[in-house]
N, C-alpha and C. Protein backbone atom coordinates (compact mmCIF):
# COMPACT_ATOMS: atom_id res chain seq x y z
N UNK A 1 0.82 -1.19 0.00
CA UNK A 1 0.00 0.00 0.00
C UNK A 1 0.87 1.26 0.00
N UNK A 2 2.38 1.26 0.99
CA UNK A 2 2.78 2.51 0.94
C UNK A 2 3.56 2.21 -0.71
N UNK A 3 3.85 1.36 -1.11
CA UNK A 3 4.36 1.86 -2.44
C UNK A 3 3.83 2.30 -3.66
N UNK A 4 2.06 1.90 -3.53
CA UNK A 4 1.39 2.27 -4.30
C UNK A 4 1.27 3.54 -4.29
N UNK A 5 1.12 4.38 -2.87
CA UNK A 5 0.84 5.93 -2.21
C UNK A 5 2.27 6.38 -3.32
N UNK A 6 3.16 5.95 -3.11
CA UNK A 6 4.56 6.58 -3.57
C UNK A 6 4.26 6.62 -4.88
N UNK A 7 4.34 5.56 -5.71
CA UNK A 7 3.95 5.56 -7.22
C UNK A 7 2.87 6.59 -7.67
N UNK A 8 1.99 6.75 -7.09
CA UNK A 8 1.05 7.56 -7.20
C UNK A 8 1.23 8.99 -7.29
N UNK A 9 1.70 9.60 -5.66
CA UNK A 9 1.92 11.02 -5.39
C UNK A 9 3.23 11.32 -6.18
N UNK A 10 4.22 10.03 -6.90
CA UNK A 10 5.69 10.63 -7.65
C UNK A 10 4.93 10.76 -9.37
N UNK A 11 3.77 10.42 -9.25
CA UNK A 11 3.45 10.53 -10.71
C UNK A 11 2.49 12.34 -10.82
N UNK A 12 2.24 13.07 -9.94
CA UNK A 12 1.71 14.45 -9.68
C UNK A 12 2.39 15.26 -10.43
N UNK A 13 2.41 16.02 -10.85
CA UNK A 13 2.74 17.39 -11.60
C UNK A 13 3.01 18.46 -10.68
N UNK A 14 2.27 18.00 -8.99
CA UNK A 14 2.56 19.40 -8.03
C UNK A 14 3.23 18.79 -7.04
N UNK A 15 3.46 19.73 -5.98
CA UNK A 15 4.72 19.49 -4.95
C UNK A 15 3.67 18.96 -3.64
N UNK A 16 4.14 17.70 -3.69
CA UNK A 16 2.93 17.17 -2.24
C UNK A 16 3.95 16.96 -1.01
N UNK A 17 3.83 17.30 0.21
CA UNK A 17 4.64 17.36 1.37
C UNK A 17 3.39 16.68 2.63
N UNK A 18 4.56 16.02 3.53
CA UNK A 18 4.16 15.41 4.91
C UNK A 18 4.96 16.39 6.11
N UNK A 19 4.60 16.27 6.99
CA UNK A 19 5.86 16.91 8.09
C UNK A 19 5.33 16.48 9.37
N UNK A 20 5.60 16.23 10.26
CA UNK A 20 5.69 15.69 11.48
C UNK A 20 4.99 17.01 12.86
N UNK A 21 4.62 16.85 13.50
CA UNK A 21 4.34 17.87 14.56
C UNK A 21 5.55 18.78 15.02
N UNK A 22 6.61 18.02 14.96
CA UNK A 22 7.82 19.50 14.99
C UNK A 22 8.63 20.12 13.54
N UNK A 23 7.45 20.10 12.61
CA UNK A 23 7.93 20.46 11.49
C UNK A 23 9.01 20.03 10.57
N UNK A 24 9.49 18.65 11.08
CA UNK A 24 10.27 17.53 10.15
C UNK A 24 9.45 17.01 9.29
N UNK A 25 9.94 17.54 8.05
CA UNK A 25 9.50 17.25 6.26
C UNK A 25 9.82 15.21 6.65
N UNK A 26 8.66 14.46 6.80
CA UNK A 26 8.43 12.76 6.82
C UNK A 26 8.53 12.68 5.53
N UNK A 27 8.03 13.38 4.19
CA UNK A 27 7.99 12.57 2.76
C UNK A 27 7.72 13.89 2.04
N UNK A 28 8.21 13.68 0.56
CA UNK A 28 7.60 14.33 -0.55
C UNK A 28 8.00 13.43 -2.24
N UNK A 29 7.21 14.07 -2.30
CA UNK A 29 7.03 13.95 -3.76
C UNK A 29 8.07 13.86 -4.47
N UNK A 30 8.49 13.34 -5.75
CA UNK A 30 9.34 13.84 -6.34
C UNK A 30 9.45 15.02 -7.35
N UNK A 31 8.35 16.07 -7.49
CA UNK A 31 7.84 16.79 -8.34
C UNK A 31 8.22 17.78 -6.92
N UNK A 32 7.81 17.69 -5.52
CA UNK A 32 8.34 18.65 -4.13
C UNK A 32 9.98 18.52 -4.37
N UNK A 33 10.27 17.63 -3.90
CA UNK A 33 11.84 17.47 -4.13
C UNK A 33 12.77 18.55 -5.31
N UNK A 34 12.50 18.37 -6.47
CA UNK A 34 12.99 18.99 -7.82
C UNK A 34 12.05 20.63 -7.58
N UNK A 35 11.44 20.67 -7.31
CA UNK A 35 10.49 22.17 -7.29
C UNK A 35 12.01 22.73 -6.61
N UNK A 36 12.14 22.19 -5.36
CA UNK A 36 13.24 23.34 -4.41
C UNK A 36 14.33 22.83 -4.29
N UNK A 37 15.08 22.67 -5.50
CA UNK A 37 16.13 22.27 -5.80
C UNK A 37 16.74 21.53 -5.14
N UNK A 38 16.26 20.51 -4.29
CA UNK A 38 16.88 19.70 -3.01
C UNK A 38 17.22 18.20 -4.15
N UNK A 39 18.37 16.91 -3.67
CA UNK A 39 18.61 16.16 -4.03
C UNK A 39 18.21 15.14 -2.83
N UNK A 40 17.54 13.94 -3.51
CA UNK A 40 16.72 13.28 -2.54
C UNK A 40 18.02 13.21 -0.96
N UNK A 41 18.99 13.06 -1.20
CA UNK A 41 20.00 12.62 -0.41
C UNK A 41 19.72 13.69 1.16
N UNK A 42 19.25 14.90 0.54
CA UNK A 42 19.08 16.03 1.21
C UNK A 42 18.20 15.49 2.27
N UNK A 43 16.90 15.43 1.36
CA UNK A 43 15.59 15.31 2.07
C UNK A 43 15.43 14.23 3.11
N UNK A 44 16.05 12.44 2.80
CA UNK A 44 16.00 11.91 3.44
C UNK A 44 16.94 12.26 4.62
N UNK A 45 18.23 13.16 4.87
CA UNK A 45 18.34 13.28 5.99
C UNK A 45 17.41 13.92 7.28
N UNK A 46 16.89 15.02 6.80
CA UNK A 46 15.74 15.65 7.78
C UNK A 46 15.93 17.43 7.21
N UNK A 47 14.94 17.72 6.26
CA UNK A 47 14.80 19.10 6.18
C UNK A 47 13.64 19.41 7.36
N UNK A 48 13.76 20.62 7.65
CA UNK A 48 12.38 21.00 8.15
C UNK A 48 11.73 22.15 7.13
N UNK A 49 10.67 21.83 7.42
CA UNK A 49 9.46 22.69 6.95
C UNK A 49 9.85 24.08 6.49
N UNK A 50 10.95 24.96 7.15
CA UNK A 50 11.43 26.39 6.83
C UNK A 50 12.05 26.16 6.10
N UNK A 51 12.54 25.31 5.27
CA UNK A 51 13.33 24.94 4.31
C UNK A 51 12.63 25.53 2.50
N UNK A 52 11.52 25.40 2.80
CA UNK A 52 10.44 25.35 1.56
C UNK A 52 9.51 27.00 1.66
N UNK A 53 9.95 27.82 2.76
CA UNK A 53 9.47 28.84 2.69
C UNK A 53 10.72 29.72 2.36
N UNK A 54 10.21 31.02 1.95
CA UNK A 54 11.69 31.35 0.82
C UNK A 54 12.19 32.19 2.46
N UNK A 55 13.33 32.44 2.47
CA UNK A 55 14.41 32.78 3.93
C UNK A 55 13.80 34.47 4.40
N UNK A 56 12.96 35.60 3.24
CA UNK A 56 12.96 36.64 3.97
C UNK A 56 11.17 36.38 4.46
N UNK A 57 10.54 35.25 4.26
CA UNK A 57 9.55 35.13 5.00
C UNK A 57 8.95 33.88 6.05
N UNK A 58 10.41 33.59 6.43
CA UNK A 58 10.42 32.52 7.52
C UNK A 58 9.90 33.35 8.91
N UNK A 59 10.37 34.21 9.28
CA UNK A 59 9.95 34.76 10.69
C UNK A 59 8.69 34.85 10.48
N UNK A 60 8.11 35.94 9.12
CA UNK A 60 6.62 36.35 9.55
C UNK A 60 5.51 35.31 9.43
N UNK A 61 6.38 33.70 8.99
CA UNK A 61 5.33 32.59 9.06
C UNK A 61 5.56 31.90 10.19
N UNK A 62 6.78 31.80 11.01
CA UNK A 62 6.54 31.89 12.46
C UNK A 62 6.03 32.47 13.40
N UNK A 63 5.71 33.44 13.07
CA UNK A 63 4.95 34.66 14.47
C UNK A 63 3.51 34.26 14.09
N UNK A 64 3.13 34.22 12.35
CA UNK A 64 1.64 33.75 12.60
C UNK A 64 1.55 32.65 12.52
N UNK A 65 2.27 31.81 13.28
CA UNK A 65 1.90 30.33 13.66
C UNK A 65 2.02 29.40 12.57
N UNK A 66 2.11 29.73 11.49
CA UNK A 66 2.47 28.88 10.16
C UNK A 66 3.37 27.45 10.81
N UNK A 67 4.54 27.79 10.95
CA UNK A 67 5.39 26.83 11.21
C UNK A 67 5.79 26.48 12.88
């Protein structure tokens, strides 16, 4: 079943993301992956979530609770 989920969400055209309650990126897509120039090698170590928001609007998506 999870490889079917995989086959599936790597066949999307858009960027699909998981993340964990402390904002550890669990899975993406491979269409997420290539969007933000990351190499899977990246991702499976542990990005977090501020990773995918661009750097001069990380704070103001922390203060409103975004991340």
């Amino acid at each position: 079943t999870q490889e079917k989920h995989r086959q599936l969400t790597d066949s999307l055209p858009i960027a699909l993301y998981e993340a964990d309650l402390s904002g550890r990126l669990t899975y993406g897509n491979r269409s997420g992956v290539e969007l933000f120039g990351y190499e899977w090698e990246e991702f499976e170590k542990g990005l977090n979530i501020l990773h995918l928001i661009a750097p001069e609007d990380r704070e103001r998506a922390c203060d409103k609770g975004v991340v």
